[in-house]
Protein backbone atom coordinates (compact mmCIF):
# COMPACT_ATOMS: atom_id res chain seq x y z
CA UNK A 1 14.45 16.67 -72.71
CA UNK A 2 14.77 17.64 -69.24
CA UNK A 3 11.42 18.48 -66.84
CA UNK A 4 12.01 19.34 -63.37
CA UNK A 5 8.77 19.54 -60.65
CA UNK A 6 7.89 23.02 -61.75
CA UNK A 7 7.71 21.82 -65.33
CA UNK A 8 6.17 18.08 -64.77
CA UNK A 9 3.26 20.05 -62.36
CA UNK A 10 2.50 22.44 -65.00
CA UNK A 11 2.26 19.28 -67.30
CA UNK A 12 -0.31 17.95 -65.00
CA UNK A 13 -2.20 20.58 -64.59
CA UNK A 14 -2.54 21.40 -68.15
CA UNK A 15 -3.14 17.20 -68.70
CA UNK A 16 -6.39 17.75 -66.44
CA UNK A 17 -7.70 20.81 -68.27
CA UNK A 18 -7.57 19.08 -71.44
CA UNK A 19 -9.48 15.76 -69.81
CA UNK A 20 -12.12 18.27 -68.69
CA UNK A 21 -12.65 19.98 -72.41
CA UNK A 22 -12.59 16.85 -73.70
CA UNK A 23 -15.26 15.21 -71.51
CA UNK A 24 -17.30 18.17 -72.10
CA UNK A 25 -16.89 17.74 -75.96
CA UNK A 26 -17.56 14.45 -75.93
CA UNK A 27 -20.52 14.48 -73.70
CA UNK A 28 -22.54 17.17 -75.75
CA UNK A 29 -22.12 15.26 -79.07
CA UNK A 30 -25.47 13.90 -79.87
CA UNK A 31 -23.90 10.95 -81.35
CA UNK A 32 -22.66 9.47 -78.06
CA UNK A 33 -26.12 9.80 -76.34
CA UNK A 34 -27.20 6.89 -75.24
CA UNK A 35 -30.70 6.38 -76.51
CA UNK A 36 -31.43 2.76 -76.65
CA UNK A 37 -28.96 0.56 -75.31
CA UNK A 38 -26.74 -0.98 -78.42
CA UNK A 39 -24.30 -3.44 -76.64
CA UNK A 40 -21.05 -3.40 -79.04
CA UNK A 41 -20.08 -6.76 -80.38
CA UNK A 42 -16.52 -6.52 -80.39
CA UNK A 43 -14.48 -8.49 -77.55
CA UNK A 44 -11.04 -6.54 -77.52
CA UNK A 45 -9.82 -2.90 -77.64
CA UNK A 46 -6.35 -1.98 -78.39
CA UNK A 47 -5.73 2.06 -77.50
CA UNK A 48 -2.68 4.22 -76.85
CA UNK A 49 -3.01 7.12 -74.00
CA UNK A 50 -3.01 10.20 -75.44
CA UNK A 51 -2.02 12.17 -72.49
CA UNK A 52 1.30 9.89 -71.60
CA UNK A 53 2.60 11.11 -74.72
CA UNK A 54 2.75 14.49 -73.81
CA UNK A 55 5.08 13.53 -70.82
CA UNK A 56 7.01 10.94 -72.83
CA UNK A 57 5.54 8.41 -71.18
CA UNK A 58 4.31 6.25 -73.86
CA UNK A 59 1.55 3.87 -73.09
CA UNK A 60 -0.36 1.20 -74.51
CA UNK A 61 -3.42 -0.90 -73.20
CA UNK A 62 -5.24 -4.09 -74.51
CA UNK A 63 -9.04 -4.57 -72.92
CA UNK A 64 -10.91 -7.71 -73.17
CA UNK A 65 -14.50 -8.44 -72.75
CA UNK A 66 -15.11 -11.11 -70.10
CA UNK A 67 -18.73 -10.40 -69.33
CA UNK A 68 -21.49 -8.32 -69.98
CA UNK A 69 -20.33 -6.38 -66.76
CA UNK A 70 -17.14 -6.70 -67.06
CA UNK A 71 -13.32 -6.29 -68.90
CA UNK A 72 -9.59 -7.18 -68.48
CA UNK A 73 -7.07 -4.40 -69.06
CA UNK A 74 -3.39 -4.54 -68.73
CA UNK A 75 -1.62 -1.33 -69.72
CA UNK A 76 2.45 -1.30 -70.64
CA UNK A 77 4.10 2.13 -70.02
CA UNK A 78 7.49 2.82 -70.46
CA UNK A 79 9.11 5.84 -68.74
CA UNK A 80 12.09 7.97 -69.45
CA UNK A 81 12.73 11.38 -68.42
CA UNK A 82 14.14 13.52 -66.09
CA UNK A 83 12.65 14.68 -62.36
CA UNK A 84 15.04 17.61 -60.88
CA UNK A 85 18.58 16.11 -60.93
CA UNK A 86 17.09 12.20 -61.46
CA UNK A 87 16.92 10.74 -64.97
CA UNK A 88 14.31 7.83 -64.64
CA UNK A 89 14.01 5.14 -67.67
CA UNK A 90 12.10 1.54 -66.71
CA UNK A 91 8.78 -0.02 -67.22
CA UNK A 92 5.15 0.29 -65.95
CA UNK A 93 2.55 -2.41 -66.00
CA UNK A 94 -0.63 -1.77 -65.21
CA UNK A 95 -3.37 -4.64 -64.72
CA UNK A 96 -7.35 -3.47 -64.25
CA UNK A 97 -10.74 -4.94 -63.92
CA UNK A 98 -13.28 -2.69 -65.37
CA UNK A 99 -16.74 -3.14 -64.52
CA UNK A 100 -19.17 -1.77 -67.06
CA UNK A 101 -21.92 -0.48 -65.26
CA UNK A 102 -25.00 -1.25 -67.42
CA UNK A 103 -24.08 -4.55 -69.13
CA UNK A 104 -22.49 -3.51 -71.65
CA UNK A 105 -18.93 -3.80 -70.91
CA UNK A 106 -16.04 -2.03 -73.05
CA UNK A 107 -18.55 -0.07 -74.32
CA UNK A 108 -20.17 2.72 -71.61
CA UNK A 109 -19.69 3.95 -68.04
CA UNK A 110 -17.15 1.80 -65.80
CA UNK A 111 -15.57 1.40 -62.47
CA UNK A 112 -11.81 0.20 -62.52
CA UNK A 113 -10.03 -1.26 -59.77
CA UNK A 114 -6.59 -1.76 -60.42
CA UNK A 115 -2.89 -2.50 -59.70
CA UNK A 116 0.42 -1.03 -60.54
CA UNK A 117 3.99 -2.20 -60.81
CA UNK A 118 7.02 0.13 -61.57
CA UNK A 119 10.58 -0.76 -62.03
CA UNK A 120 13.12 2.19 -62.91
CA UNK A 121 16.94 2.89 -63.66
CA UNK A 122 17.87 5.94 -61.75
CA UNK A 123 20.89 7.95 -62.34
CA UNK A 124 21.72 11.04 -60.55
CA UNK A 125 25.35 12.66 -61.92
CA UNK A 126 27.39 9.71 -61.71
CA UNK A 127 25.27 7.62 -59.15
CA UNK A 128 23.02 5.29 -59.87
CA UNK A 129 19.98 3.15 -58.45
CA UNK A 130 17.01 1.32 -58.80
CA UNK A 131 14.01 2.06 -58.17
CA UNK A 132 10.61 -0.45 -57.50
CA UNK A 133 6.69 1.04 -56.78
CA UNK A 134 3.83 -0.99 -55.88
CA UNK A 135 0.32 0.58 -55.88
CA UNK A 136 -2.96 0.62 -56.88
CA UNK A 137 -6.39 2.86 -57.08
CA UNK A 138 -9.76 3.36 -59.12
CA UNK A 139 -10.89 4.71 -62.43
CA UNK A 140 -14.18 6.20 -62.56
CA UNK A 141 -14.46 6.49 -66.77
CA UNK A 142 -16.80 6.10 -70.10
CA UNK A 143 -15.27 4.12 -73.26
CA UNK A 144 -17.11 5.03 -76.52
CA UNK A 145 -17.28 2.27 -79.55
CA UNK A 146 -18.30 3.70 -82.72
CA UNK A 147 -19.47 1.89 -85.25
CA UNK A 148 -16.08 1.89 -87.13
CA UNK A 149 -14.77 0.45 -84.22
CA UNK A 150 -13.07 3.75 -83.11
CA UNK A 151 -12.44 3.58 -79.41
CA UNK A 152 -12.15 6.37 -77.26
CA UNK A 153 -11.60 6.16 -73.35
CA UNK A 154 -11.85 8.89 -70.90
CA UNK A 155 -10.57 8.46 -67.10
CA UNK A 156 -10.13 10.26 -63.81
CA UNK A 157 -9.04 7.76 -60.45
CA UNK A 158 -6.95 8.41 -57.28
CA UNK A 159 -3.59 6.34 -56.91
CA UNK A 160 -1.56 5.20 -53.81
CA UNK A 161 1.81 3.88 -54.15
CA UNK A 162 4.75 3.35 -52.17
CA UNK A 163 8.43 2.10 -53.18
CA UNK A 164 11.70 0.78 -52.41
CA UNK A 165 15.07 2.57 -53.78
CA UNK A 166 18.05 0.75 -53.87
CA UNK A 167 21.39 2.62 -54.44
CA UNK A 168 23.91 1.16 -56.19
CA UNK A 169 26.88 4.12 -56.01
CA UNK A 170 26.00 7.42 -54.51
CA UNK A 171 23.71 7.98 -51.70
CA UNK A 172 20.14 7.83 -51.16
CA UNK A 173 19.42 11.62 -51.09
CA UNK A 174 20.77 12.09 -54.77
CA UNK A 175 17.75 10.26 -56.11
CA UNK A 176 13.93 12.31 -56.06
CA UNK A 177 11.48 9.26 -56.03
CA UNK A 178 9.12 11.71 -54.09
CA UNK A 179 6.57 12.05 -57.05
CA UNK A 180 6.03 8.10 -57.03
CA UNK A 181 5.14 7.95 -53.73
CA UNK A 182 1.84 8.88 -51.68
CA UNK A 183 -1.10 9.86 -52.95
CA UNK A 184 -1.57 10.72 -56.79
CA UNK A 185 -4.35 11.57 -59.67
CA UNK A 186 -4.56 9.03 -62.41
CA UNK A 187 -6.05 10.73 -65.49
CA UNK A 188 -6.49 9.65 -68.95
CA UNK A 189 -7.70 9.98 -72.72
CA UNK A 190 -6.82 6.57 -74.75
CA UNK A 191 -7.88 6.48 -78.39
CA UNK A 192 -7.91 3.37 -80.17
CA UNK A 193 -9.89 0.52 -82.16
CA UNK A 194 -12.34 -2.46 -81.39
CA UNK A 195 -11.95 -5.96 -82.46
């Protein structure tokens, strides 16, 4: 499947609507109202993001507990699609501290600082090239734990990144890295399960 900009902003756009109806869901449910505090007893989270898969941009993160305030996450992405004439394929690792903002970390309101490392394949008609991004921002989210051990995890940050592109045949203007670079919106929905 091929997206150009057009197609990938519309993707975007659409991504953040569905964060927003889903936060709005989420918070009017009665049974995530936090009455009296129950910290969650479970250590680790394993959860997919929802919204990478609708850019074929499969995700997965594992979160663990190291405090009451706060959590470990490393997230493992791996990218292939197309951006205007530039088919990008490679991996994304994502490291993040999350801290939990009323002790009762991987379960409630958080803060995460974190770091980001991209490494793509690029090919553009018959050149080719590769492709490395270095950045980082913050998450401002909520994770819900039910009592199954469901995990949900909602998440809206800011993202800076810059890269280096090194061509291999071809030249350097046959490759669109543009949408890596500068400023970006992070936003998420990862469902998953407690351990």
């Amino acid at each position: 499947m091929t997206f150009g900009f057009k197609d990938i902003n519309l993707i975007f756009v659409f991504m953040k609507k569905i964060c927003v109806f889903i936060l709005l869901i989420l918070v009017s449910l009665p049974s995530f109202a936090q009455g009296e505090s129950n910290v969650s007893e479970e250590k680790n989270v394993v959860k997919i993001n929802t919204l990478s898969l609708i850019i074929l941009a499969p995700s997965i993160f594992y979160e663990r507990e190291f405090s009451d305030m706060v959590s470990g996450q490393l997230g493992v992405g791996y990218l292939n699609y197309n951006i205007g004439d530039t088919k990008f394929t490679g991996l994304i690792l994502t490291p993040e501290v999350r801290l939990y903002l009323k002790k009762n970390a991987i379960d409630g309101f958080y803060l995460g600082p974190y770091f980001r490392y991209q490494n793509f394949s690029l090919e553009a008609d018959d050149s080719k090239a590769s492709y490395t991004n270095y950045g980082g921002g913050l998450t401002i989210g909520r994770q819900w734990i039910l009592e199954s051990g469901f995990t949900m995890d909602l998440f809206f940050g800011g993202h800076y990144g810059a890269g280096e592109l090194k061509v291999d045949t071809g030249t350097e203007d046959q490759f669109d890295t543009g949408k890596f670079d500068g400023f970006r919106t992070r936003v998420g929905f990862a469902i998953g399960f407690a351990f």
